[in-house]
N, C-alpha and C. Protein backbone atom coordinates (compact mmCIF):
# COMPACT_ATOMS: atom_id res chain seq x y z
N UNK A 1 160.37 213.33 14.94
CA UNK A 1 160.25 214.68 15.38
C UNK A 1 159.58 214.67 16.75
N UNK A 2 160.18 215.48 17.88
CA UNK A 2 159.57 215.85 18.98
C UNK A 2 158.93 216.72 19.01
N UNK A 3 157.24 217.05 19.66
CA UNK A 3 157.13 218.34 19.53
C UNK A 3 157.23 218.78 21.14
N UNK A 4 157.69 219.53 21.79
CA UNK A 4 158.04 219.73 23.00
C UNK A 4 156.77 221.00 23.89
N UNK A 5 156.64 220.31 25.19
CA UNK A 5 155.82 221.22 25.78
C UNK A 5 156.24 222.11 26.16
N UNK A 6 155.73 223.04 26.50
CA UNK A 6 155.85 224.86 27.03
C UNK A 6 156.28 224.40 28.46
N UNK A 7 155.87 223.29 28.77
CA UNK A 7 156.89 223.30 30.48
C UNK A 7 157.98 222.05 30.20
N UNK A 8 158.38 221.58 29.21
CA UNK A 8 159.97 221.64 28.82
C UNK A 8 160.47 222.42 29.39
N UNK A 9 160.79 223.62 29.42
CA UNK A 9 161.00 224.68 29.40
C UNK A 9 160.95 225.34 30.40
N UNK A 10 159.73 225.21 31.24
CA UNK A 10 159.48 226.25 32.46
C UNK A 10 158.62 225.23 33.23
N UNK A 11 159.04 225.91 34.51
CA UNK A 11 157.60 224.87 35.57
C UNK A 11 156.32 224.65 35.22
N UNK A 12 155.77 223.55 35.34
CA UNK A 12 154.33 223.59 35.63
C UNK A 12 153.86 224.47 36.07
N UNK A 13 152.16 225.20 35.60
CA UNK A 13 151.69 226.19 37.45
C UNK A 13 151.45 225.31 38.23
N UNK A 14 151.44 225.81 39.12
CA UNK A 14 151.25 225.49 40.71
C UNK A 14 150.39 225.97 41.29
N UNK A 15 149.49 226.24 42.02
CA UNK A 15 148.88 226.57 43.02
C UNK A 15 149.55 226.02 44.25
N UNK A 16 148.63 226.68 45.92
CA UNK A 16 148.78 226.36 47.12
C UNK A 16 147.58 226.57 47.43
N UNK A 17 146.68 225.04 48.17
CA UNK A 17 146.12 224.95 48.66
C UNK A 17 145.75 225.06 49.77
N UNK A 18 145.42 225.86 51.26
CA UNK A 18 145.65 225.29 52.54
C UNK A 18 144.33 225.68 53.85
N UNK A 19 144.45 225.52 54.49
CA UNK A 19 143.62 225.90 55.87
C UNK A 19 142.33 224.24 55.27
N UNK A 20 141.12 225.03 55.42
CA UNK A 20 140.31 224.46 55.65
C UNK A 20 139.90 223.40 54.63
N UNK A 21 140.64 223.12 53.95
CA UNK A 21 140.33 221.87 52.63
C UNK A 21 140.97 220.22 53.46
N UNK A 22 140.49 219.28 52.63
CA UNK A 22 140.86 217.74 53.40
C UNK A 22 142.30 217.67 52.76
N UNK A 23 142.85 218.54 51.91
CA UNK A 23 144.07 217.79 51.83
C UNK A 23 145.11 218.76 51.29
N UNK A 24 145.31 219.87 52.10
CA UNK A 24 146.22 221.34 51.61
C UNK A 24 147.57 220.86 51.18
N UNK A 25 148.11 222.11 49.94
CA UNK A 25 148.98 221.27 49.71
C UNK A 25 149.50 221.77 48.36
N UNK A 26 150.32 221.79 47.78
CA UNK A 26 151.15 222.26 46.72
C UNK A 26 150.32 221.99 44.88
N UNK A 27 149.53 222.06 43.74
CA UNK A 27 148.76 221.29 43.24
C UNK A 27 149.50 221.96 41.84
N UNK A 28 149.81 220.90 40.89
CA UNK A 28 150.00 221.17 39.65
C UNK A 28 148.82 221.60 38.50
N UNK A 29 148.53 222.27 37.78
CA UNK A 29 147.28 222.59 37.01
C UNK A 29 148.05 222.80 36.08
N UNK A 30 146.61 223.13 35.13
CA UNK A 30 146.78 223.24 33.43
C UNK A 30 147.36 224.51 33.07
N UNK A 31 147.40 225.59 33.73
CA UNK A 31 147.09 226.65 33.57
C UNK A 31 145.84 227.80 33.57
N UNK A 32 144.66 226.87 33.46
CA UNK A 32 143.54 227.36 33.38
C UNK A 32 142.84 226.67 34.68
N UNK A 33 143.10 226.67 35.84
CA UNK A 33 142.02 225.97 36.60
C UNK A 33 141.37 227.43 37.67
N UNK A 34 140.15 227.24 37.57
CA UNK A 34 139.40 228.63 38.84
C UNK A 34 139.75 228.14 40.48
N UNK A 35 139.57 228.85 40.98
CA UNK A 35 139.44 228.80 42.62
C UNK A 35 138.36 227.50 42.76
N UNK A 36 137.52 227.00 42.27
CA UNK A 36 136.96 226.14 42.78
C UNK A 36 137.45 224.54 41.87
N UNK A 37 138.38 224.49 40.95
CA UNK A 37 139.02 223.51 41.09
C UNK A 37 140.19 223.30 41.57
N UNK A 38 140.67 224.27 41.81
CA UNK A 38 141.89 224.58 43.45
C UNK A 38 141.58 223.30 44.14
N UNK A 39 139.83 224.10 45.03
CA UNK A 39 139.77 223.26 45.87
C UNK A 39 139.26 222.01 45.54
N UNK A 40 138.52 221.67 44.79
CA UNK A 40 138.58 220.31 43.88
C UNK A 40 139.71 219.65 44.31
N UNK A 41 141.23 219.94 43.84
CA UNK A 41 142.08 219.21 43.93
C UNK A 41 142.62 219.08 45.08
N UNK A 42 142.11 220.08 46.24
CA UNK A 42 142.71 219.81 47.18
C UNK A 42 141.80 218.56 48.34
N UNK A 43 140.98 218.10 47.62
CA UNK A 43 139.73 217.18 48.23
C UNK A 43 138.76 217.79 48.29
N UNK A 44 138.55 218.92 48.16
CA UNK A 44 137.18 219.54 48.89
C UNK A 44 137.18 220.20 50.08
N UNK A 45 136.37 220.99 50.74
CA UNK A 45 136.30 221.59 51.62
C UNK A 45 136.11 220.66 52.97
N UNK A 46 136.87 221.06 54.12
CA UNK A 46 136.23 220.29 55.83
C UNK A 46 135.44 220.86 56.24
N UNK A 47 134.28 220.01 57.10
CA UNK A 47 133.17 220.17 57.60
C UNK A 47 133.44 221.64 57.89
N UNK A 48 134.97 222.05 58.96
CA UNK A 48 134.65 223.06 59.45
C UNK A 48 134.97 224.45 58.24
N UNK A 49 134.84 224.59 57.58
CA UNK A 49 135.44 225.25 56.66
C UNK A 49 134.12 226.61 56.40
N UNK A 50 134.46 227.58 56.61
CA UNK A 50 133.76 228.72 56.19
C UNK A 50 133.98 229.34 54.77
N UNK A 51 132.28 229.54 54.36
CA UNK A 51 131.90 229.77 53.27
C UNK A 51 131.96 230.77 52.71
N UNK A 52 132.11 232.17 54.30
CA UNK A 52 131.87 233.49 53.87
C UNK A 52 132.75 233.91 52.89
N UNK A 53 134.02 233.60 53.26
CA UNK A 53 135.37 234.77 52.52
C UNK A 53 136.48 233.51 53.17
N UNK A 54 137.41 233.78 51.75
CA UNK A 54 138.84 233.15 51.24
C UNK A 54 139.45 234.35 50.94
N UNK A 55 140.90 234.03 51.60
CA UNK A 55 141.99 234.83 50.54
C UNK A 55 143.20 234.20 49.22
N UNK A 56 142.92 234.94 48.39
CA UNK A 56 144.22 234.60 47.88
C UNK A 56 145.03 235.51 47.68
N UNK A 57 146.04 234.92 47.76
CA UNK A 57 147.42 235.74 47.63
C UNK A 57 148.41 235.58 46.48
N UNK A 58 148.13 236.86 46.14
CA UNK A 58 148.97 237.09 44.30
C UNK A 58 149.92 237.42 44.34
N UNK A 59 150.91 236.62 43.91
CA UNK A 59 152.56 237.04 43.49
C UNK A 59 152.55 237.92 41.95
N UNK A 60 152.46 238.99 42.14
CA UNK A 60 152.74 239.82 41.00
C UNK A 60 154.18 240.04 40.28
N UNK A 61 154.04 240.69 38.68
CA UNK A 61 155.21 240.42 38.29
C UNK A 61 156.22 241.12 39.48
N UNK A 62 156.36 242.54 39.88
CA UNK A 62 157.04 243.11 40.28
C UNK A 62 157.40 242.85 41.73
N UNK A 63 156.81 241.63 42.63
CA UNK A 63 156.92 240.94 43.45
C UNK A 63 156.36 241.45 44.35
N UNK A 64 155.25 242.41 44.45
CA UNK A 64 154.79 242.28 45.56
C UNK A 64 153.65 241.95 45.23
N UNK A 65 153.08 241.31 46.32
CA UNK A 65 152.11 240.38 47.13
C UNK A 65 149.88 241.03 47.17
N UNK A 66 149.63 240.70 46.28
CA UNK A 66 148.42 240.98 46.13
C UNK A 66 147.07 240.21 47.21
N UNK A 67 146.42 240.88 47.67
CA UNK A 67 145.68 240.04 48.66
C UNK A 67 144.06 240.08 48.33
N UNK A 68 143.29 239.26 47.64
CA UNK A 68 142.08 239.46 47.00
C UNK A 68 141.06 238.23 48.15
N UNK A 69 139.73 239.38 48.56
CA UNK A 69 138.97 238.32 49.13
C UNK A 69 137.86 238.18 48.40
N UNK A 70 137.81 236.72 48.70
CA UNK A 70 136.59 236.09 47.77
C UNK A 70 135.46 235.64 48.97
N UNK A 71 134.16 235.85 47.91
CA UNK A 71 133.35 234.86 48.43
C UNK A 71 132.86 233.61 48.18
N UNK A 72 134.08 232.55 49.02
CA UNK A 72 133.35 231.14 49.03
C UNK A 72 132.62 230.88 47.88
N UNK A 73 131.64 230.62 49.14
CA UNK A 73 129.99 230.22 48.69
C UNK A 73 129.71 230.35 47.34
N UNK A 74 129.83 231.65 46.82
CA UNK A 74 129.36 231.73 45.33
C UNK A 74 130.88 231.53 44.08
N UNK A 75 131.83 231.49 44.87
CA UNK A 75 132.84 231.14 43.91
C UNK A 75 132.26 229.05 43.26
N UNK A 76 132.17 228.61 44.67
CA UNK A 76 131.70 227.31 44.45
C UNK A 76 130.36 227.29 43.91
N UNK A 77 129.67 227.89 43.85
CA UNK A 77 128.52 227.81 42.80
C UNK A 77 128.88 228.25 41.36
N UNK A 78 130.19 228.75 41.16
CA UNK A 78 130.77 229.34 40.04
C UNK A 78 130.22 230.70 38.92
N UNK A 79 129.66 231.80 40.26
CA UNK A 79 129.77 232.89 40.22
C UNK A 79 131.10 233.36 39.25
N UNK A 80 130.86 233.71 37.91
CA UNK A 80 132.17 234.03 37.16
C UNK A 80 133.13 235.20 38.01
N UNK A 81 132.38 236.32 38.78
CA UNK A 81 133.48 236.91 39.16
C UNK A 81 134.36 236.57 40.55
N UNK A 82 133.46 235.72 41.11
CA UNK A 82 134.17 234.92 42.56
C UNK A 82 135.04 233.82 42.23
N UNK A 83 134.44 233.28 41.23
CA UNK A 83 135.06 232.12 41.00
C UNK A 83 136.47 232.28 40.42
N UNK A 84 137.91 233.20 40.57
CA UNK A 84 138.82 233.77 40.00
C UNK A 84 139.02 232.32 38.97
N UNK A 85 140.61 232.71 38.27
CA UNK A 85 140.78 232.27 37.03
C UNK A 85 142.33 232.41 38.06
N UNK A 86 143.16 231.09 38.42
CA UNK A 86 144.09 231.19 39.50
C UNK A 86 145.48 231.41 38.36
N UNK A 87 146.37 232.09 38.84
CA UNK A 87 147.72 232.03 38.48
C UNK A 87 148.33 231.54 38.82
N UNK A 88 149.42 230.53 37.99
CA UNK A 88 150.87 229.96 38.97
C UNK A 88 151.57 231.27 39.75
N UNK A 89 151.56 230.10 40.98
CA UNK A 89 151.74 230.69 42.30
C UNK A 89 151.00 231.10 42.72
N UNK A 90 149.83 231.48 43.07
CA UNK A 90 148.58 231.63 43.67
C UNK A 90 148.56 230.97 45.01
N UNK A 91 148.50 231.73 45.97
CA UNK A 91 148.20 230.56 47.37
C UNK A 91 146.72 231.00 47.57
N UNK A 92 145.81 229.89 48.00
CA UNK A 92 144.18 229.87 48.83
C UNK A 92 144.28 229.87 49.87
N UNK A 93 143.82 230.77 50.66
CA UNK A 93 143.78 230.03 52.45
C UNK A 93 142.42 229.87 52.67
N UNK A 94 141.48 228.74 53.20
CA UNK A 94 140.11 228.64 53.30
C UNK A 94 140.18 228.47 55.16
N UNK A 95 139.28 229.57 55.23
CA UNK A 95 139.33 229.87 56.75
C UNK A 95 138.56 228.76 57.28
N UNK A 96 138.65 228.63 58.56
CA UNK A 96 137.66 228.07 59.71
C UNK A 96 136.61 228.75 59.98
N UNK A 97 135.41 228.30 59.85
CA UNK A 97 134.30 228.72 60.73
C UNK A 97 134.33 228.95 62.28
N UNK A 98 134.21 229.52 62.79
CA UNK A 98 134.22 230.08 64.22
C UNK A 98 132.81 229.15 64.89
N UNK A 99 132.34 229.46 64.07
CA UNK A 99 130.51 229.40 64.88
C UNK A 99 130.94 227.62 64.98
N UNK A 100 130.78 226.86 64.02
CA UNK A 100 130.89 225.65 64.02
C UNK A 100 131.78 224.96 64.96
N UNK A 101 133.11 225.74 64.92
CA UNK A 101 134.22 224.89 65.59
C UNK A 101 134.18 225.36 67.36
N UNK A 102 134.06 226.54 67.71
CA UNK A 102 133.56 226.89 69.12
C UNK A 102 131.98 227.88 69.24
N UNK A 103 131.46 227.46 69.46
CA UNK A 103 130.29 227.78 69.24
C UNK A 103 129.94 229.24 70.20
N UNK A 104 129.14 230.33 70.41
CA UNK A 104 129.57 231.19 71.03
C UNK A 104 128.28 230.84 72.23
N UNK A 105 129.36 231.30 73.44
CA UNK A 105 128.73 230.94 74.68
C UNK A 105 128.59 231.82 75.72
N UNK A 106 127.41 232.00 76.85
CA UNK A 106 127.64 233.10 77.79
C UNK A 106 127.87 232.20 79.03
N UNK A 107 128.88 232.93 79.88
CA UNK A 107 129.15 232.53 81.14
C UNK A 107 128.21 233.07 82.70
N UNK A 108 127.27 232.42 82.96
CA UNK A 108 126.70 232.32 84.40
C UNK A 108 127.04 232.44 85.47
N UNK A 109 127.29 233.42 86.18
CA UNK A 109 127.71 233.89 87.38
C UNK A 109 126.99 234.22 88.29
N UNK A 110 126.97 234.42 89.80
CA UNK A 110 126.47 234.98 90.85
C UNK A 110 125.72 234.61 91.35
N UNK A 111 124.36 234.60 91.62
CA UNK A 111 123.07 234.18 92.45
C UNK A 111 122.59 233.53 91.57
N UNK A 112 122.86 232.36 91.12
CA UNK A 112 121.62 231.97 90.22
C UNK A 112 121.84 230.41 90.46
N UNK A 113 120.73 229.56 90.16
CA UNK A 113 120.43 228.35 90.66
C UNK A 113 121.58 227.08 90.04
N UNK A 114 121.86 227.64 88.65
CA UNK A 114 122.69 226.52 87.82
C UNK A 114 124.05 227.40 87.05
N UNK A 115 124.87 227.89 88.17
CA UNK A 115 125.87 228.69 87.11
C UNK A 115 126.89 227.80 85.96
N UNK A 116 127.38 228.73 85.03
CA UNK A 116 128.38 228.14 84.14
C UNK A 116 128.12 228.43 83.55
N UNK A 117 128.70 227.92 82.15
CA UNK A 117 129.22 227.93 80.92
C UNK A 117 127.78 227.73 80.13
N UNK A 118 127.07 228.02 78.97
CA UNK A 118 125.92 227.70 78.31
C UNK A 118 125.89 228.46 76.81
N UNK A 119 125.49 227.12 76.10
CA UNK A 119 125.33 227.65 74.63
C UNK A 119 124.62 228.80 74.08
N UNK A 120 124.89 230.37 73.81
CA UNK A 120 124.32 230.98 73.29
C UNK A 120 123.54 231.01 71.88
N UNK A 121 121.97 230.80 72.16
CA UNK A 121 121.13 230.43 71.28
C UNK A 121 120.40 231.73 70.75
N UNK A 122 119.74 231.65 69.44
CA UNK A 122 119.04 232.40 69.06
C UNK A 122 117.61 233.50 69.71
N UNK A 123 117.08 232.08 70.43
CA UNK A 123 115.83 232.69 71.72
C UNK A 123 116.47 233.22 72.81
N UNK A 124 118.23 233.29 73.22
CA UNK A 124 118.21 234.29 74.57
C UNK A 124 117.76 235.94 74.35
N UNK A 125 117.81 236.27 73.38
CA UNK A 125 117.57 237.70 72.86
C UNK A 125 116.34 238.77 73.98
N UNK A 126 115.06 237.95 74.17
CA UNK A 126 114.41 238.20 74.73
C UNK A 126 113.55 238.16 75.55
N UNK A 127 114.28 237.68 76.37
CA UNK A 127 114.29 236.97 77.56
C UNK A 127 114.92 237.41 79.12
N UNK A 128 114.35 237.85 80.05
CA UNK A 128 115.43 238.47 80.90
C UNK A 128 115.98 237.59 81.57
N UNK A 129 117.11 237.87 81.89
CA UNK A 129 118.17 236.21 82.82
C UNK A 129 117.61 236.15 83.92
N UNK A 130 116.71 236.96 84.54
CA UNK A 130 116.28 236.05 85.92
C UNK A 130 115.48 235.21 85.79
N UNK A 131 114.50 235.20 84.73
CA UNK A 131 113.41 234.47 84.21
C UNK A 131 113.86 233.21 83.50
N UNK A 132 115.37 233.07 82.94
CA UNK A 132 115.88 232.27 82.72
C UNK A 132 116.98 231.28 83.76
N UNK A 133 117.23 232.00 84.70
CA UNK A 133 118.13 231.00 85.81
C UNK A 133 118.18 231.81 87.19
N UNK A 134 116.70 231.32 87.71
CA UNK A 134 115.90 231.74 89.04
C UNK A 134 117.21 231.58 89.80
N UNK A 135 116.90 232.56 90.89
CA UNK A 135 118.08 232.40 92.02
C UNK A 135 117.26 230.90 92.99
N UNK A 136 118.68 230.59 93.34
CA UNK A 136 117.87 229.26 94.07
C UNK A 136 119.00 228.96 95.66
């Protein structure tokens, strides 16, 4: 006697892994896997990968396209309501961090001793720019 599986029958689920994980990409599951063994399977998250907010995108029965944002951070701490409960066909997109990958910068112009390009830091706030790049 055979006893035959339920995907005899029908596909595996699937997920889609992509953007900011080490290895995006198409992933077979049990049926039961959350958003944070998504990314489990997709290697894990890249350095540059932002924590704030993920989307996923839900193929509903009636075919249109559901768009739910999560938060990261606490889905991977496995926050039960961040942490979704994924459906076959489910795509993840895990964004890029901005701050990390170009960092935000002010540009130096006009009379001043050292113009250009410079990393915007936390202490320019209060500080006036002449006191910071004397005319020379």
């Amino acid at each position: 006697m055979r006893i035959f599986s339920r995907f005899d029958f029908e596909p595996a689920p699937a997920v889609w892994v992509g953007g900011e994980v080490r290895t995006p990409g198409k992933y077979v599951t049990s049926g039961q896997a959350h958003l944070r063994d998504a990314i489990y399977l997709a290697g894990g998250l890249s350095p540059d990968a932002s924590l704030e907010t993920a989307q996923l995108f839900r193929t509903e029965a009636n075919g249109n396209t559901k768009i739910l944002s999560v938060n990261l951070d606490q889905a991977l701490a496995g926050d039960p309501i961040q942490n979704i409960l994924l459906e076959p066909r489910d795509r993840l997109l895990i964004h890029r961090n901005p701050q990390r990958v170009d960092p935000p910068t002010v540009d130096v112009r006009g009379e001043v001793a050292k113009p250009g390009r410079y990393p915007l830091t936390g202490n320019m706030g209060g500080r006036r720019l002449g006191s910071m790049f004397p005319a020379g």
